[in-house]
Protein backbone atom coordinates (compact mmCIF):
# COMPACT_ATOMS: atom_id res chain seq x y z
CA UNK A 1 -10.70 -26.27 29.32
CA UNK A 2 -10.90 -23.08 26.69
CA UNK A 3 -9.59 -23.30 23.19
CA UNK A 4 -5.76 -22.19 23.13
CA UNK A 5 -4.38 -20.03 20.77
CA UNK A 6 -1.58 -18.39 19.86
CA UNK A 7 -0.91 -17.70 16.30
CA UNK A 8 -3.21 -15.57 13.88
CA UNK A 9 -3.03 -15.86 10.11
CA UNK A 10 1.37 -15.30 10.17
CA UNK A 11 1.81 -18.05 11.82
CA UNK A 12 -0.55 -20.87 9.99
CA UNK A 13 0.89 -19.22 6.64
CA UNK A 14 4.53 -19.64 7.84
CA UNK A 15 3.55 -23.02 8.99
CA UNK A 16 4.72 -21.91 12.42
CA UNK A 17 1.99 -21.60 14.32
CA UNK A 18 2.15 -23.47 17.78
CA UNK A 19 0.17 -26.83 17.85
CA UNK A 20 -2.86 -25.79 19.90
CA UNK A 21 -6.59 -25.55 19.46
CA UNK A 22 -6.99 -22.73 17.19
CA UNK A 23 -5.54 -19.78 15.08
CA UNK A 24 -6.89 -16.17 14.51
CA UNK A 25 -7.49 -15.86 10.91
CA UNK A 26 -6.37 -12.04 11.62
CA UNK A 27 -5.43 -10.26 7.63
CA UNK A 28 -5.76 -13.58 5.96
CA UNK A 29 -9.66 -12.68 6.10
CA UNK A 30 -8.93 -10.05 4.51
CA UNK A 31 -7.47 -11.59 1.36
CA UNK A 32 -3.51 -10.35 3.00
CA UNK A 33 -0.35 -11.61 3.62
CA UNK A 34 1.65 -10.32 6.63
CA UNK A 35 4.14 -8.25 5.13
CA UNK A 36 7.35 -9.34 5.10
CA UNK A 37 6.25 -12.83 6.12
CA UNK A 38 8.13 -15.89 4.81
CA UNK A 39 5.02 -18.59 3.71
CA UNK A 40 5.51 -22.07 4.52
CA UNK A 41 5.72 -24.87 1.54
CA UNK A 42 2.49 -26.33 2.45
CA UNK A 43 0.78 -22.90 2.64
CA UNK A 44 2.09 -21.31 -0.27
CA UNK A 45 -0.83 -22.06 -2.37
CA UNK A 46 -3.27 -20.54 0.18
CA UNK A 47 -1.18 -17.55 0.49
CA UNK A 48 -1.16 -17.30 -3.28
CA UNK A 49 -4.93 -17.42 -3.89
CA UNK A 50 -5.07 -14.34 -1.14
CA UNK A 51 -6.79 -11.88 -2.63
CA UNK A 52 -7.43 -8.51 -1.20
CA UNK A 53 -11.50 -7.46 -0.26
CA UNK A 54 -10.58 -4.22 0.23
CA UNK A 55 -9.88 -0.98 -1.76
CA UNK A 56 -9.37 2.56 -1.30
CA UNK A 57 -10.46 4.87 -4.58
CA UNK A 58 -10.38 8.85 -4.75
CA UNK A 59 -10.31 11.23 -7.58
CA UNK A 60 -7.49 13.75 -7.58
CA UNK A 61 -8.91 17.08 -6.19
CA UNK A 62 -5.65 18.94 -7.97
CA UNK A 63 -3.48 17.96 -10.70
CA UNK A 64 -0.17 20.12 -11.10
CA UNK A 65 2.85 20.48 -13.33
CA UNK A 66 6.16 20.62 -11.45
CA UNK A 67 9.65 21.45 -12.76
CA UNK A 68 12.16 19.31 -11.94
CA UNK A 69 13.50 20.58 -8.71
CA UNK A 70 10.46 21.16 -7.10
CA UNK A 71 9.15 19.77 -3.74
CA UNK A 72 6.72 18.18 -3.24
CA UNK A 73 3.77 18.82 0.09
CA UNK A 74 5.34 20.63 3.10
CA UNK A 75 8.20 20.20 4.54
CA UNK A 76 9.48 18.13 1.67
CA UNK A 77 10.58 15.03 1.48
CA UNK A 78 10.19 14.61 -2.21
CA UNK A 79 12.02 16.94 -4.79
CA UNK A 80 11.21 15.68 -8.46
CA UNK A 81 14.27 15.03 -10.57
CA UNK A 82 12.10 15.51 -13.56
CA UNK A 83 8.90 17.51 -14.91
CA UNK A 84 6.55 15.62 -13.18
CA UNK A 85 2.60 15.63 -13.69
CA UNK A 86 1.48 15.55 -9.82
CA UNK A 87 -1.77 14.55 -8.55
CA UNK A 88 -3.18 15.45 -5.07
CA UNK A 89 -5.52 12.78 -3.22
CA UNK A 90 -8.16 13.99 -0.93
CA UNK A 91 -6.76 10.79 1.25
CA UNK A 92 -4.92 10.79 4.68
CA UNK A 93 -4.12 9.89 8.14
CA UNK A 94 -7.54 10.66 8.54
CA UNK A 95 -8.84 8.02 6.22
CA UNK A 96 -6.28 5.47 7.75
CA UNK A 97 -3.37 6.32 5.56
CA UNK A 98 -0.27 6.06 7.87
CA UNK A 99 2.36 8.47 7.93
CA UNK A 100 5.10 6.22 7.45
CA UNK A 101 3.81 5.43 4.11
CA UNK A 102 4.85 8.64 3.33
CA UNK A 103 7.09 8.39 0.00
CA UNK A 104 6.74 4.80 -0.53
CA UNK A 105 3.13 3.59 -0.94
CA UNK A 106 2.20 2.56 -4.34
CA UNK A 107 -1.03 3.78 -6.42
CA UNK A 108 -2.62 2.60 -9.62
CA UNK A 109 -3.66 5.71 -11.64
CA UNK A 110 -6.84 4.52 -14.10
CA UNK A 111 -6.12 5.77 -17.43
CA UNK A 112 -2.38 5.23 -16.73
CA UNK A 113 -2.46 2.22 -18.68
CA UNK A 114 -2.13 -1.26 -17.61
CA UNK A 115 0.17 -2.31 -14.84
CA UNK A 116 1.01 1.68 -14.41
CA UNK A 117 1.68 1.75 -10.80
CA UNK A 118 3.19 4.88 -9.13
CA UNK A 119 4.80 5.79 -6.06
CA UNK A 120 3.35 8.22 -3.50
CA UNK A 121 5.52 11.06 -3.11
CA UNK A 122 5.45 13.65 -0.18
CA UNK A 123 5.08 13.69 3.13
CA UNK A 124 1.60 12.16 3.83
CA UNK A 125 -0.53 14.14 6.20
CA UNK A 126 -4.39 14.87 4.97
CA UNK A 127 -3.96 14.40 1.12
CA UNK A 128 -1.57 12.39 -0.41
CA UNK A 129 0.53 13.18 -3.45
CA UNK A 130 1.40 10.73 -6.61
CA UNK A 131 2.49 11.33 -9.82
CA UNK A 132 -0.34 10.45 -12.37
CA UNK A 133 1.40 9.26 -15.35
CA UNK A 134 1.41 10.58 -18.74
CA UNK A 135 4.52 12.03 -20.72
CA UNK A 136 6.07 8.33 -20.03
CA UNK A 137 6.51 8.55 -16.46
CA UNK A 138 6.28 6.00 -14.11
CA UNK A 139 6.61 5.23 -10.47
């Protein structure tokens, strides 16, 4: 008879996985955690050492001074409450960049400092939009 499986990394994390042959090691090879995924006790030590392989770098292509009130891409979904030092991404759909991330994925900014991590703002399409720090700003 074939190996069974039925589970991929999710489910061996969340010690949930049903008690067949095998599991798909799926995002765990990776170095990722399923989002939103509630680890198991006995797992939470493997989930913790996780680390991801993968990154995705780009140097801004535009950076821009906006006035508070301004939006941000087209059609958009961002207006900044503050000045705001923007920086435009030559990153997109096209490079794997989901649309739904639009407004909430998070970038780190080198030169930003340590632990400066800022929010994408704008609706994503072929470039993506963040603010690059400086002046105090964050996120």
């Amino acid at each position: 008879m074939p190996d069974r499986h039925l589970a991929a990394s999710g489910g061996l994390l969340a010690a949930s996985a049903p008690g067949y042959d095998v599991v798909r090691i799926g995002l765990a090879m990776y170095g990722i955690v399923p989002d939103g995924l509630t680890v198991g006790e006995r797992h939470a030590a493997t989930a913790a050492g996780l680390k991801p392989i993968l990154s995705l770098r780009a140097r801004p292509v535009r950076v821009t001074e906006l006035a508070a009130g301004m939006g941000v891409s087209y059609g958009p979904t961002f207006i900044t409450s503050r000045p705001s030092r923007i920086a435009t991404l030559p990153l997109g759909y096209a490079d794997g960049l989901p649309r739904s991330l639009s407004n909430k994925a998070r970038s780190w900014y080198e030169g930003a400092g340590p632990g400066r991590r800022h929010r994408g703002h704008g609706r994503r399409d072929d470039r993506c939009h963040g603010r690059s720090g400086g002046s105090g700003e964050r996120g």
